[in-house]
PDB file of N, CA and C in Angstrom:
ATOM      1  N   UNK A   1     119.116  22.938   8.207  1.00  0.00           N
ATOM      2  CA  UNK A   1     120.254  23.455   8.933  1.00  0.00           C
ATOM      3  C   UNK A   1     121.388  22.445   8.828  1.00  0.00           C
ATOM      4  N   UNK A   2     122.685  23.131   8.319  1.00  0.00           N
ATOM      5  CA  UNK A   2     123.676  21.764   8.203  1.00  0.00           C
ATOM      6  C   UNK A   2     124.029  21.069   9.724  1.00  0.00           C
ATOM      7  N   UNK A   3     124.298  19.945   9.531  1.00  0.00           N
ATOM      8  CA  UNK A   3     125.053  19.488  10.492  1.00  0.00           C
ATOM      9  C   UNK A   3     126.155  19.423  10.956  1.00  0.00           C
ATOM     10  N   UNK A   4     126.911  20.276  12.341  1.00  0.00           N
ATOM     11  CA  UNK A   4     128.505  20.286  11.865  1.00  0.00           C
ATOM     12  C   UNK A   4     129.219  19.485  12.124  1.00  0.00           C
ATOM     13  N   UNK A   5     128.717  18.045  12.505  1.00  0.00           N
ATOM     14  CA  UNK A   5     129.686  16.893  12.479  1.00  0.00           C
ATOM     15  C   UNK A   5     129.872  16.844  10.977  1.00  0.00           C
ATOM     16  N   UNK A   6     128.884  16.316  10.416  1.00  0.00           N
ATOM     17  CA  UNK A   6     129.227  16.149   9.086  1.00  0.00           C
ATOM     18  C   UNK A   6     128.851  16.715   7.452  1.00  0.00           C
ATOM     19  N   UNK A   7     128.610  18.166   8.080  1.00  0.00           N
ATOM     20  CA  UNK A   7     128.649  19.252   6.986  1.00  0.00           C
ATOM     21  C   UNK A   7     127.354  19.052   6.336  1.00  0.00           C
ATOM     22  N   UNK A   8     126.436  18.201   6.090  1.00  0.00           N
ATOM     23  CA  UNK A   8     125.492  17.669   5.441  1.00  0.00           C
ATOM     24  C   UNK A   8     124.006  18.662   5.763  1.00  0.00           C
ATOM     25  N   UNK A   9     123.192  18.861   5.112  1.00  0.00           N
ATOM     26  CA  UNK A   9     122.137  19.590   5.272  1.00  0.00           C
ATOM     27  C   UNK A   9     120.962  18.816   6.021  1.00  0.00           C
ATOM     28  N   UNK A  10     120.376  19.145   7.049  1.00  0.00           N
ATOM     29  CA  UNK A  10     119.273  17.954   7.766  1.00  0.00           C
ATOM     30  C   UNK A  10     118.037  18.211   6.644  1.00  0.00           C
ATOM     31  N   UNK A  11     117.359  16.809   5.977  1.00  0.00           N
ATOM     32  CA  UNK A  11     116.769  16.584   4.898  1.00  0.00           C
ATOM     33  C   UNK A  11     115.469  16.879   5.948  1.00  0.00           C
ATOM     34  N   UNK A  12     115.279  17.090   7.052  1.00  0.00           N
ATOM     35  CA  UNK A  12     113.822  17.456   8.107  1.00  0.00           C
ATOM     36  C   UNK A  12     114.084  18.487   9.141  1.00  0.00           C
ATOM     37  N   UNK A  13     113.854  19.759   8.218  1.00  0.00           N
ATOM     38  CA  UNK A  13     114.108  20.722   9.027  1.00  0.00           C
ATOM     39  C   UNK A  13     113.306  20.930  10.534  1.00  0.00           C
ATOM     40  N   UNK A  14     112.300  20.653  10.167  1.00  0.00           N
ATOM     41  CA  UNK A  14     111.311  20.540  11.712  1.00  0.00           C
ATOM     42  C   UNK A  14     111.746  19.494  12.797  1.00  0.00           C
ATOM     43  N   UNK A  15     112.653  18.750  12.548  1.00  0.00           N
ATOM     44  CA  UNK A  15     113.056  17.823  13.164  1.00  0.00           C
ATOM     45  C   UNK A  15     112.323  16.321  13.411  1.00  0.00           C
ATOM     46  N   UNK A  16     111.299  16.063  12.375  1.00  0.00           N
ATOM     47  CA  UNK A  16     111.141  14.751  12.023  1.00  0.00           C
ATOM     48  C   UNK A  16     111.845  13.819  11.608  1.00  0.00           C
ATOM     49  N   UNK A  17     111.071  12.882  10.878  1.00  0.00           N
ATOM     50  CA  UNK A  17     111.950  11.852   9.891  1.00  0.00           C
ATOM     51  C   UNK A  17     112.133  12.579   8.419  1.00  0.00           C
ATOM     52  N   UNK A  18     113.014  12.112   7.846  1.00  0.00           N
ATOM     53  CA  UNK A  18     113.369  13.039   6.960  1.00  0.00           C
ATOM     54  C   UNK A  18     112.236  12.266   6.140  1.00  0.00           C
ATOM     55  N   UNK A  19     111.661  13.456   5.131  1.00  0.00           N
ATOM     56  CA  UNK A  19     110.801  13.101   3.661  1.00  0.00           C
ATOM     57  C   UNK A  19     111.595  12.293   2.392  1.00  0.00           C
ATOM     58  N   UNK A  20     111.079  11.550   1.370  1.00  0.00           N
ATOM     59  CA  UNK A  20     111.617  11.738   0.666  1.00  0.00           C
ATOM     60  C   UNK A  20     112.388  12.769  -0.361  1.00  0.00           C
ATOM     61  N   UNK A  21     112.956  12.476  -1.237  1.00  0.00           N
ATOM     62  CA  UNK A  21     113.970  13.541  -1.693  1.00  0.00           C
ATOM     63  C   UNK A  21     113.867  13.279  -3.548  1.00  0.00           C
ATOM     64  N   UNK A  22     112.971  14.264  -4.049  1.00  0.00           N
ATOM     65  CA  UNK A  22     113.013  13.914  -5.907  1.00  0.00           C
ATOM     66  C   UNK A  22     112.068  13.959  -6.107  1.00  0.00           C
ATOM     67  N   UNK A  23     111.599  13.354  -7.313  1.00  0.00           N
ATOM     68  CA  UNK A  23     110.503  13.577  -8.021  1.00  0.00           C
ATOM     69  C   UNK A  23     109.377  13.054  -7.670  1.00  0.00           C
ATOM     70  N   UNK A  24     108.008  13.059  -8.154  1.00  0.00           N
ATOM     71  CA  UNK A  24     107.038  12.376  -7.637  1.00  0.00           C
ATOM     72  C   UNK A  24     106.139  12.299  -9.159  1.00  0.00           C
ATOM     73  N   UNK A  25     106.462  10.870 -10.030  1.00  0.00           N
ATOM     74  CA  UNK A  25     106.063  10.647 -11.042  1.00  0.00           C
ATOM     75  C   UNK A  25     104.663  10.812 -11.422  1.00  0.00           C
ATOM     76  N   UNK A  26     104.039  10.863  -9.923  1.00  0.00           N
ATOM     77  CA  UNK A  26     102.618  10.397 -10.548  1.00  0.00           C
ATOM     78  C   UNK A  26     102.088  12.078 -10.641  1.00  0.00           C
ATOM     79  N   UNK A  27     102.302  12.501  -9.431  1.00  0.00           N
ATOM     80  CA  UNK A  27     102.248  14.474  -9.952  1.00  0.00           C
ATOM     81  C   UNK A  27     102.364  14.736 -11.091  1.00  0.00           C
ATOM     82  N   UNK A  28     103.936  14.507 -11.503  1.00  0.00           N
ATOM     83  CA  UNK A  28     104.577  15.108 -12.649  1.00  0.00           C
ATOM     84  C   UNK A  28     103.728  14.791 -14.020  1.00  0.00           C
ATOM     85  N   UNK A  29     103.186  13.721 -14.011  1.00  0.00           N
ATOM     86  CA  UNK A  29     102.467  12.906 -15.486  1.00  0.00           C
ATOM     87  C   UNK A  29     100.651  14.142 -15.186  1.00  0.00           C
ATOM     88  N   UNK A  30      99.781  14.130 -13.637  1.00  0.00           N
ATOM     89  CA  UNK A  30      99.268  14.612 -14.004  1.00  0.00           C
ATOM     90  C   UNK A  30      99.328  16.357 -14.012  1.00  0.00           C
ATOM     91  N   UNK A  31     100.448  16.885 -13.627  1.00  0.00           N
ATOM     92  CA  UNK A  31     100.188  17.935 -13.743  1.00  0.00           C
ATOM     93  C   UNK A  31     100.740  18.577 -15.598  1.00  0.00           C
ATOM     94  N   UNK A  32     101.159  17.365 -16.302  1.00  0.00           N
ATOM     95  CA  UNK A  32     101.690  17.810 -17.173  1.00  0.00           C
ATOM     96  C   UNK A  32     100.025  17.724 -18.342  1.00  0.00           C
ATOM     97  N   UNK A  33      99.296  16.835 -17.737  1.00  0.00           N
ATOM     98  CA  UNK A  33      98.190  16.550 -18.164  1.00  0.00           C
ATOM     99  C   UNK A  33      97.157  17.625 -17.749  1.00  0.00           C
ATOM    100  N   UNK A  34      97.454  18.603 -16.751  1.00  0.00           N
ATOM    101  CA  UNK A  34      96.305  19.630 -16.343  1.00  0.00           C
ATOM    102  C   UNK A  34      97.197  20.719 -17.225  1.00  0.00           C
ATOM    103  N   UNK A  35      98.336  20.819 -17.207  1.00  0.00           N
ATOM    104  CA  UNK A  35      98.612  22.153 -18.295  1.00  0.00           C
ATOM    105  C   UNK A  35      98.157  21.779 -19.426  1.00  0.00           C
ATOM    106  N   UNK A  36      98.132  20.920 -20.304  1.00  0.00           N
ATOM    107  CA  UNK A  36      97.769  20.575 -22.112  1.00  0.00           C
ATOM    108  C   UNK A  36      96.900  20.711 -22.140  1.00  0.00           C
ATOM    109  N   UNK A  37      95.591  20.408 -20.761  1.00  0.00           N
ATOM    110  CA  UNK A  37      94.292  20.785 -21.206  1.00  0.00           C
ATOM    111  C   UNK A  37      93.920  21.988 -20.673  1.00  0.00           C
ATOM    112  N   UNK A  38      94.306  22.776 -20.761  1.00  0.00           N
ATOM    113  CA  UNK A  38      94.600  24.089 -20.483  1.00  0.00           C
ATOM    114  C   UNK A  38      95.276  25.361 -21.322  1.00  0.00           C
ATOM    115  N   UNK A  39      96.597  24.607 -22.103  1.00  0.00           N
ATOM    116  CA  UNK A  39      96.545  25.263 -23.409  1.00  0.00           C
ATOM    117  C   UNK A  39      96.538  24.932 -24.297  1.00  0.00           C
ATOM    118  N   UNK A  40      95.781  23.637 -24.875  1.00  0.00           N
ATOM    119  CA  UNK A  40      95.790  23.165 -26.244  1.00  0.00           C
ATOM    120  C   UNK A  40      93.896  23.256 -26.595  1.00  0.00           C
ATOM    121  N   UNK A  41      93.612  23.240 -27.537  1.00  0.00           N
ATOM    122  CA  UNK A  41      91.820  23.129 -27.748  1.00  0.00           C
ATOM    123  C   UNK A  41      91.388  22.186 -27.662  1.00  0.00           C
ATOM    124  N   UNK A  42      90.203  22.295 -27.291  1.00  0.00           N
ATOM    125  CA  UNK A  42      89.539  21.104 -26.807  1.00  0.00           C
ATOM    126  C   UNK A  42      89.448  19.757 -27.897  1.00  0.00           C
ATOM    127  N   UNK A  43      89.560  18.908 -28.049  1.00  0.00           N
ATOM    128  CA  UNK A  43      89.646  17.894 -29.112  1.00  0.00           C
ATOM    129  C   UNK A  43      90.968  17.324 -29.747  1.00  0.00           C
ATOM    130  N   UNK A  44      91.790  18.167 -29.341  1.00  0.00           N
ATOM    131  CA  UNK A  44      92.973  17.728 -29.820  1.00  0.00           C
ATOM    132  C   UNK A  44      93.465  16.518 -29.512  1.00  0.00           C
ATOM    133  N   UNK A  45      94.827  16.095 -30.387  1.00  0.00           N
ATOM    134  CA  UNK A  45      95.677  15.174 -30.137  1.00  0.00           C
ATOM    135  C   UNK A  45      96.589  15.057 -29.409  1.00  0.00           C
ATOM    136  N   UNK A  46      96.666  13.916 -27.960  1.00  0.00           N
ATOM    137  CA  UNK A  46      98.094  14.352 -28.007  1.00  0.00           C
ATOM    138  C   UNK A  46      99.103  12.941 -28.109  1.00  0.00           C
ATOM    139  N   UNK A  47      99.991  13.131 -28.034  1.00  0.00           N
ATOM    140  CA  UNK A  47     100.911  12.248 -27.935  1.00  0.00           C
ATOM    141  C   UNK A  47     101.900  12.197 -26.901  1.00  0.00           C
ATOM    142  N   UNK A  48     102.197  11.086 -26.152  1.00  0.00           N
ATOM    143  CA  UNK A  48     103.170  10.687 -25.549  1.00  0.00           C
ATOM    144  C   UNK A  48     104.658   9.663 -26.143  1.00  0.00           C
ATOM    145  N   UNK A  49     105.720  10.426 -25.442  1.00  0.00           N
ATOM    146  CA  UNK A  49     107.039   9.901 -26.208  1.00  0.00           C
ATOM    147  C   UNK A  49     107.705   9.241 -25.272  1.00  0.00           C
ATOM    148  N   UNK A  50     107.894   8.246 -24.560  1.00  0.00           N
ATOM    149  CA  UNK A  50     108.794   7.636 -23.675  1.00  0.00           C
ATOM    150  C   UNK A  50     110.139   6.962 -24.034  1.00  0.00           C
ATOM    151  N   UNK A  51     110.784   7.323 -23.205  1.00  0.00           N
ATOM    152  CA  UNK A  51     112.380   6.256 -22.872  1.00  0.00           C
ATOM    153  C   UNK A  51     112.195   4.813 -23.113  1.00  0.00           C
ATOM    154  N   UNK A  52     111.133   3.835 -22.819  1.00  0.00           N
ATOM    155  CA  UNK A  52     111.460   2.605 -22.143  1.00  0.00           C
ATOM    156  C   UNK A  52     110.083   3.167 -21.078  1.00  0.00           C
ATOM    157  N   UNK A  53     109.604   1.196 -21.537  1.00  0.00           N
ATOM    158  CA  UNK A  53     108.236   0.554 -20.415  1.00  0.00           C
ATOM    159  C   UNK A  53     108.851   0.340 -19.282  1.00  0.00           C
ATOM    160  N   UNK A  54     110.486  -0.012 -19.473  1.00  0.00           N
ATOM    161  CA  UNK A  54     111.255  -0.485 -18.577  1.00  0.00           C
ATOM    162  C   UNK A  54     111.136   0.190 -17.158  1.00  0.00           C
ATOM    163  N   UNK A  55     111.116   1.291 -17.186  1.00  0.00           N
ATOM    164  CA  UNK A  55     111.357   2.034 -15.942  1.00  0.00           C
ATOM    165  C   UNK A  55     110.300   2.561 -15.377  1.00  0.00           C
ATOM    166  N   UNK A  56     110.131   1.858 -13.975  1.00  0.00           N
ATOM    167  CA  UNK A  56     108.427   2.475 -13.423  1.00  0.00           C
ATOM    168  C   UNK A  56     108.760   3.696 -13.053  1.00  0.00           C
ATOM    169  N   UNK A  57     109.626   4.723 -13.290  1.00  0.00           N
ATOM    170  CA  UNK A  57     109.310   6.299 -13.199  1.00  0.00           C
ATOM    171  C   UNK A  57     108.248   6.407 -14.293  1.00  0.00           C
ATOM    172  N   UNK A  58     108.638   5.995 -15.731  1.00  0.00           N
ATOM    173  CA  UNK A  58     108.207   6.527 -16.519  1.00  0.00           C
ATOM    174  C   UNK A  58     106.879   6.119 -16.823  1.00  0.00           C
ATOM    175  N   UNK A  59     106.669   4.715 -16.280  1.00  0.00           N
ATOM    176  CA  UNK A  59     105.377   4.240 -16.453  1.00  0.00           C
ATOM    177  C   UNK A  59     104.652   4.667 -15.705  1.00  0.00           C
ATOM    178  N   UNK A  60     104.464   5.449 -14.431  1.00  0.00           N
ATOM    179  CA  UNK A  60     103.643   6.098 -13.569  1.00  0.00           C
ATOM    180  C   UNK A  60     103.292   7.288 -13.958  1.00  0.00           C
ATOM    181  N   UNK A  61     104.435   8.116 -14.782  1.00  0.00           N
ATOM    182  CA  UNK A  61     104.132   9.227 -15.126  1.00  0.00           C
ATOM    183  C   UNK A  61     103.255   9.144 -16.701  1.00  0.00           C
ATOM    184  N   UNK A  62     103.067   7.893 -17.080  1.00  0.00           N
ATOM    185  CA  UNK A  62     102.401   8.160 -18.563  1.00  0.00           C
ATOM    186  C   UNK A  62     100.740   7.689 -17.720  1.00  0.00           C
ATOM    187  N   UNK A  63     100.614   6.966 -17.123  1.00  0.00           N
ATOM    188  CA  UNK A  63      99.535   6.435 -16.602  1.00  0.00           C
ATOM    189  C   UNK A  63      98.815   7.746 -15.587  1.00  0.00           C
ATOM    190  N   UNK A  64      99.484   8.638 -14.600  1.00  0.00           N
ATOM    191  CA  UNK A  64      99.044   9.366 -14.336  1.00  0.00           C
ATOM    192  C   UNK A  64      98.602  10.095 -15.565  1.00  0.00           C
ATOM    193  N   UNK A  65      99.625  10.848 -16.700  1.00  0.00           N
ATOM    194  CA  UNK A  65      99.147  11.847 -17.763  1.00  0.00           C
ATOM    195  C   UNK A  65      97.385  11.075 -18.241  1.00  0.00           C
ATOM    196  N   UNK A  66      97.700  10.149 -18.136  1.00  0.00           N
ATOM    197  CA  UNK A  66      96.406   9.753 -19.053  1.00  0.00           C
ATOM    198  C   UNK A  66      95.360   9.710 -18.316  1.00  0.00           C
ATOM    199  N   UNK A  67      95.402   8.897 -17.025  1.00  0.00           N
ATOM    200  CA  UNK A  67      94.486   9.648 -15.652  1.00  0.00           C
ATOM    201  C   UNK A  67      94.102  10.630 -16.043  1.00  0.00           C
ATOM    202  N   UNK A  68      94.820  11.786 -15.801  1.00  0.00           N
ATOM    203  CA  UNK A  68      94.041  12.882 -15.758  1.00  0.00           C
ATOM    204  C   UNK A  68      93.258  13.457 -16.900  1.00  0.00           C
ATOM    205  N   UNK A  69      93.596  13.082 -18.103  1.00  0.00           N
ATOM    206  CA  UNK A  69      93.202  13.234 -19.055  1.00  0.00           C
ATOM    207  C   UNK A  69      91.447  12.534 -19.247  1.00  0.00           C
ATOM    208  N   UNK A  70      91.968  11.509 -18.715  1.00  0.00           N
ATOM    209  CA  UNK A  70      90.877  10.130 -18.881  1.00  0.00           C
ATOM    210  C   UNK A  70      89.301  10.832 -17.617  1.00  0.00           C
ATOM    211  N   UNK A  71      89.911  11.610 -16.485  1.00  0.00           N
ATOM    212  CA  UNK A  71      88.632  12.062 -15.527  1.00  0.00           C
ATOM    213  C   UNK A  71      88.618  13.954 -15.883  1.00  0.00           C
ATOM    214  N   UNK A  72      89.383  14.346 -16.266  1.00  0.00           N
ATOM    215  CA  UNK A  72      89.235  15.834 -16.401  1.00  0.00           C
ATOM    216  C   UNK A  72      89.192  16.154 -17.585  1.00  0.00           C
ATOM    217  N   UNK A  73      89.415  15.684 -18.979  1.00  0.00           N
ATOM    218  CA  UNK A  73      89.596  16.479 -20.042  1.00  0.00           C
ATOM    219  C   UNK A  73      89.267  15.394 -21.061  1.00  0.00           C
ATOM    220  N   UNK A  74      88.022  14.553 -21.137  1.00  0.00           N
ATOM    221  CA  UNK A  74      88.009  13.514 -21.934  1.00  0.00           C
ATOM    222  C   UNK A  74      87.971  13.737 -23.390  1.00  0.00           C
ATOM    223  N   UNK A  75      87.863  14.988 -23.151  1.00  0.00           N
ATOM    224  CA  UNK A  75      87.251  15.980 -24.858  1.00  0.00           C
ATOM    225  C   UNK A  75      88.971  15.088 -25.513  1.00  0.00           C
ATOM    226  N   UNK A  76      90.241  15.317 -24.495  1.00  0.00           N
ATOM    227  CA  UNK A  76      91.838  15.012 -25.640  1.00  0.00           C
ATOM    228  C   UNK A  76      91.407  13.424 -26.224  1.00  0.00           C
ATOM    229  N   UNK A  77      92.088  13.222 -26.807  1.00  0.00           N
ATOM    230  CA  UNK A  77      92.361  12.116 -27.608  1.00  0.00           C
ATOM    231  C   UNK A  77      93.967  11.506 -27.438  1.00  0.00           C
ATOM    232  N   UNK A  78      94.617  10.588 -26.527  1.00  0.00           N
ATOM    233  CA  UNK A  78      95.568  10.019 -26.222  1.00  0.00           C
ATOM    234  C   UNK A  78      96.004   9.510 -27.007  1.00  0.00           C
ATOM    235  N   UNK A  79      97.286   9.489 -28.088  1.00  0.00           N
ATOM    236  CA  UNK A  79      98.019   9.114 -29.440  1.00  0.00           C
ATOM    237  C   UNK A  79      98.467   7.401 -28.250  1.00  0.00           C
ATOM    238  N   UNK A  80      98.811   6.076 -29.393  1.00  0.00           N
ATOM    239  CA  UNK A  80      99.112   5.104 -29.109  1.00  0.00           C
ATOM    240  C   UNK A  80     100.843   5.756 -28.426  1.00  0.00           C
ATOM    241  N   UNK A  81     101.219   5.211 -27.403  1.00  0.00           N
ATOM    242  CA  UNK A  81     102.606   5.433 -26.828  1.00  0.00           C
ATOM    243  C   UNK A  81     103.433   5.417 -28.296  1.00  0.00           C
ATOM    244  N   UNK A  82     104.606   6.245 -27.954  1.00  0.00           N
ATOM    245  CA  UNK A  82     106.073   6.126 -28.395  1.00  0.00           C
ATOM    246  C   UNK A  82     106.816   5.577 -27.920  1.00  0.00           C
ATOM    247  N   UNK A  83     107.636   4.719 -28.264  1.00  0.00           N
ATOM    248  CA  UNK A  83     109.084   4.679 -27.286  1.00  0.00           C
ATOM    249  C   UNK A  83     110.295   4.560 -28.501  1.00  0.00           C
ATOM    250  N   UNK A  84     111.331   4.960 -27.625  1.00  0.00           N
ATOM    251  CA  UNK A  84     112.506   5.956 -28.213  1.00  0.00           C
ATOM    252  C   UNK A  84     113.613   4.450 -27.869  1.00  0.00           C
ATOM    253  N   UNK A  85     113.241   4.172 -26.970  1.00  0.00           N
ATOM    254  CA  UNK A  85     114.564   3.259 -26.472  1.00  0.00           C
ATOM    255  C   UNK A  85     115.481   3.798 -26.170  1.00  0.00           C
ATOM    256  N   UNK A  86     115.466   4.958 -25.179  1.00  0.00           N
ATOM    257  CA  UNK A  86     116.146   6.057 -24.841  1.00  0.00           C
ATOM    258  C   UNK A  86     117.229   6.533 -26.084  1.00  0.00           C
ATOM    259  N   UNK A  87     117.021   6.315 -27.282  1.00  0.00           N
ATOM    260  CA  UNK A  87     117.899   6.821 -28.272  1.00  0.00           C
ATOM    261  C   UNK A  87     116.752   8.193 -28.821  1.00  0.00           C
ATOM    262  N   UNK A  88     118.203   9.247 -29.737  1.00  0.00           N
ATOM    263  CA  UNK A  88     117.591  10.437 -29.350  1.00  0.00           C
ATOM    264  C   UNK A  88     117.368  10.245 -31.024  1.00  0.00           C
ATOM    265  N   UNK A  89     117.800   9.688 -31.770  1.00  0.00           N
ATOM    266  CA  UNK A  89     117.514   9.789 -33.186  1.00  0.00           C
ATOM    267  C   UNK A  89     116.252   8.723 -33.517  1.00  0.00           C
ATOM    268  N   UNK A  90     116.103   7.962 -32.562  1.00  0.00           N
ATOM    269  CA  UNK A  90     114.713   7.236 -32.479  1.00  0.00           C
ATOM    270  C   UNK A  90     114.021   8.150 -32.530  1.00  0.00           C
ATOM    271  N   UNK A  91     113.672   9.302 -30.754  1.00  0.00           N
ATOM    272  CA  UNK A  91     112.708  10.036 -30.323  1.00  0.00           C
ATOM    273  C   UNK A  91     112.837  10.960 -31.393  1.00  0.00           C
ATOM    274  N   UNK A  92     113.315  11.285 -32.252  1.00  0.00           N
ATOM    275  CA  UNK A  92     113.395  12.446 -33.255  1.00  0.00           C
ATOM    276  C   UNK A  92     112.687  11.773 -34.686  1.00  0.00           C
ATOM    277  N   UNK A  93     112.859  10.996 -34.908  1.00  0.00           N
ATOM    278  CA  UNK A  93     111.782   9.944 -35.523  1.00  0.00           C
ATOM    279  C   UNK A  93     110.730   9.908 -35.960  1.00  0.00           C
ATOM    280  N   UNK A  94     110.561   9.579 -34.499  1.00  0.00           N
ATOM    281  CA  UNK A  94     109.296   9.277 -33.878  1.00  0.00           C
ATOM    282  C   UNK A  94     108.352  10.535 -33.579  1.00  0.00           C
ATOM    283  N   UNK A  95     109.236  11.642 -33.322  1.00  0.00           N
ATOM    284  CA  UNK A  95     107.884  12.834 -33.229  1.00  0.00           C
ATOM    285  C   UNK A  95     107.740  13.482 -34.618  1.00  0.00           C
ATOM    286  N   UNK A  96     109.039  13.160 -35.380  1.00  0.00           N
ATOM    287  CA  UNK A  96     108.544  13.923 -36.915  1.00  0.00           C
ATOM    288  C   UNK A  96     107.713  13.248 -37.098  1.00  0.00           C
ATOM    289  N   UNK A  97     107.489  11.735 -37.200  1.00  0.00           N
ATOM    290  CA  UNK A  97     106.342  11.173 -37.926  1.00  0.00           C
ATOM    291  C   UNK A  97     105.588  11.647 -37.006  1.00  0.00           C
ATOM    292  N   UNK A  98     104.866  11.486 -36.352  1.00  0.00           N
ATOM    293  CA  UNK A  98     103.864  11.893 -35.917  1.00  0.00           C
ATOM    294  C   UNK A  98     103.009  13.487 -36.016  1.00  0.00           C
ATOM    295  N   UNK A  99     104.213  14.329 -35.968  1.00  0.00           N
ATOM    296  CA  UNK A  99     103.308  15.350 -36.978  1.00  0.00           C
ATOM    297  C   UNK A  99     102.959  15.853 -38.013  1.00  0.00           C
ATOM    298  N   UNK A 100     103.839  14.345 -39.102  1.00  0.00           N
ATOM    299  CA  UNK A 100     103.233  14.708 -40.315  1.00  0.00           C
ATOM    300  C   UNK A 100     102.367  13.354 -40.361  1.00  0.00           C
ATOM    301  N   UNK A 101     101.719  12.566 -39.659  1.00  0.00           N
ATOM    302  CA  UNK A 101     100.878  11.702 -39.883  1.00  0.00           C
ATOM    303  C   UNK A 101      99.530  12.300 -39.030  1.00  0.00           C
ATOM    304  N   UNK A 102      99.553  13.395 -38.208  1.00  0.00           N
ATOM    305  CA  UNK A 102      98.398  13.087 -37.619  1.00  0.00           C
ATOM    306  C   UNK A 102      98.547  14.617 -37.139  1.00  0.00           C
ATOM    307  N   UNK A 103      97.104  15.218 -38.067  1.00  0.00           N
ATOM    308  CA  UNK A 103      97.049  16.372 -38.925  1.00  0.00           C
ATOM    309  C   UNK A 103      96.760  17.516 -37.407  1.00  0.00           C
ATOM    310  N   UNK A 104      95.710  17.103 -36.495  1.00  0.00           N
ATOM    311  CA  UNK A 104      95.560  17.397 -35.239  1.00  0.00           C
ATOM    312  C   UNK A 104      96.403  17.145 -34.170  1.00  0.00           C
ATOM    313  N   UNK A 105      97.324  16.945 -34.289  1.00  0.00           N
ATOM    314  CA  UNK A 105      97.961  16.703 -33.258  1.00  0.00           C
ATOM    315  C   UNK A 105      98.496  18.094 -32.357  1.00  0.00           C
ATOM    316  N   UNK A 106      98.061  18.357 -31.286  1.00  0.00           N
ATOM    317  CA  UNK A 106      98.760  19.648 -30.925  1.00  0.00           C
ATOM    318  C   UNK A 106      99.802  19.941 -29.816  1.00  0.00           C
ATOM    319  N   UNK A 107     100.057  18.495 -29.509  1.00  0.00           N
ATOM    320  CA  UNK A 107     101.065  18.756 -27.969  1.00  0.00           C
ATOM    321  C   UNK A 107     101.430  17.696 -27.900  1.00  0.00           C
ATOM    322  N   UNK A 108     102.803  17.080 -27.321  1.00  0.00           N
ATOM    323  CA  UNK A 108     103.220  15.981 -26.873  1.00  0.00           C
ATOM    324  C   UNK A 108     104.039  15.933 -25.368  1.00  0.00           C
ATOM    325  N   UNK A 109     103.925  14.632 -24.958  1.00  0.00           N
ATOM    326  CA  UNK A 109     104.355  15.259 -23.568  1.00  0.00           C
ATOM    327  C   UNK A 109     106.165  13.909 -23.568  1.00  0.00           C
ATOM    328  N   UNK A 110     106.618  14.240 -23.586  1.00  0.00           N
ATOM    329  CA  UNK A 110     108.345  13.351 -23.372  1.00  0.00           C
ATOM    330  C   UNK A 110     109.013  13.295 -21.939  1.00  0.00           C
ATOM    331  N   UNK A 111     108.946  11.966 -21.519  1.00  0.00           N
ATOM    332  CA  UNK A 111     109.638  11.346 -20.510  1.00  0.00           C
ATOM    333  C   UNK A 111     110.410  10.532 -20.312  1.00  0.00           C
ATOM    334  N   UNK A 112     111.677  10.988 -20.237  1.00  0.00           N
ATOM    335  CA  UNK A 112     112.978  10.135 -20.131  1.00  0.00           C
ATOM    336  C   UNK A 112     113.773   9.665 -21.542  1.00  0.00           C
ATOM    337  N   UNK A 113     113.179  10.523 -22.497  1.00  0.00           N
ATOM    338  CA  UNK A 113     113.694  10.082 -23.695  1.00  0.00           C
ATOM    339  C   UNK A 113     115.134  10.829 -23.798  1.00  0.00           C
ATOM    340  N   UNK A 114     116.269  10.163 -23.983  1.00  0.00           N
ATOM    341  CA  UNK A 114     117.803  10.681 -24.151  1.00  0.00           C
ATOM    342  C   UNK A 114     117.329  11.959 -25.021  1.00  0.00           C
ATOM    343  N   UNK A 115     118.276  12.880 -24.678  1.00  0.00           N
ATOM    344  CA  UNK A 115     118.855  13.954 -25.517  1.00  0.00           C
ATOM    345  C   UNK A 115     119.905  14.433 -25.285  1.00  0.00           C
ATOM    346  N   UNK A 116     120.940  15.362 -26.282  1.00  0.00           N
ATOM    347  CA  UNK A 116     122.125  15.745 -25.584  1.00  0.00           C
ATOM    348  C   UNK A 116     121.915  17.154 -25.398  1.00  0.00           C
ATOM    349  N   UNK A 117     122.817  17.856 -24.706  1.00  0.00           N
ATOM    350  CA  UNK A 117     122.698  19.053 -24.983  1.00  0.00           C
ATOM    351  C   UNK A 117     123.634  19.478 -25.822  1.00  0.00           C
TER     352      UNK A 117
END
């Protein structure tokens, strides 16, 4: 409900403390890790493409992906990391080679790697 002193939306509608507000890296890595093993076949490859070690968003979300991978779906096979260095002609690179080097490969998962639209 906004507030009409200062127009702003109350971030705790029930009237608590407000929650945080955004993403939640470690979800995001494993739920991206419960869809691939879900539609890719069992044995496959996958690969991960990152921005930068630099940023613990992204490092939570590759460590969760592999979590889940690592207790629910051990059948995948986790490709050695990418990183792009948030450049987009790196990450473009970097995933051509990879699917012409690695014949199984069937899914990759990309976090924080630049692109434009």
């Amino acid at each position: 409900m906004p507030d009409r002193a200062s127009g702003r939306a109350d971030a705790a509608p029930c009237g608590g403390t407000p929650g945080p507000l955004g993403v939640d890296n470690r979800k995001m890595g494993r739920m991206v890790a419960w869809l691939l093993s879900r539609l890719c076949p069992a044995a496959s490859k996958v690969a991960l493409l990152l921005g930068s070690h630099r940023y613990l968003c992204q490092e939570q979300c590759e460590i969760s992906f592999r979590s889940y991978l690592r207790e629910a779906a051990p059948q995948f096979h986790v490709l050695e990391t990418l990183v792009s260095l948030e450049d987009p002609q790196l990450a473009q690179s970097a995933a051509l080679n990879c699917c012409t080097s690695t014949p199984t490969w069937r899914a990759s998962m990309s976090q924080g790697v630049a692109s434009r639209a």
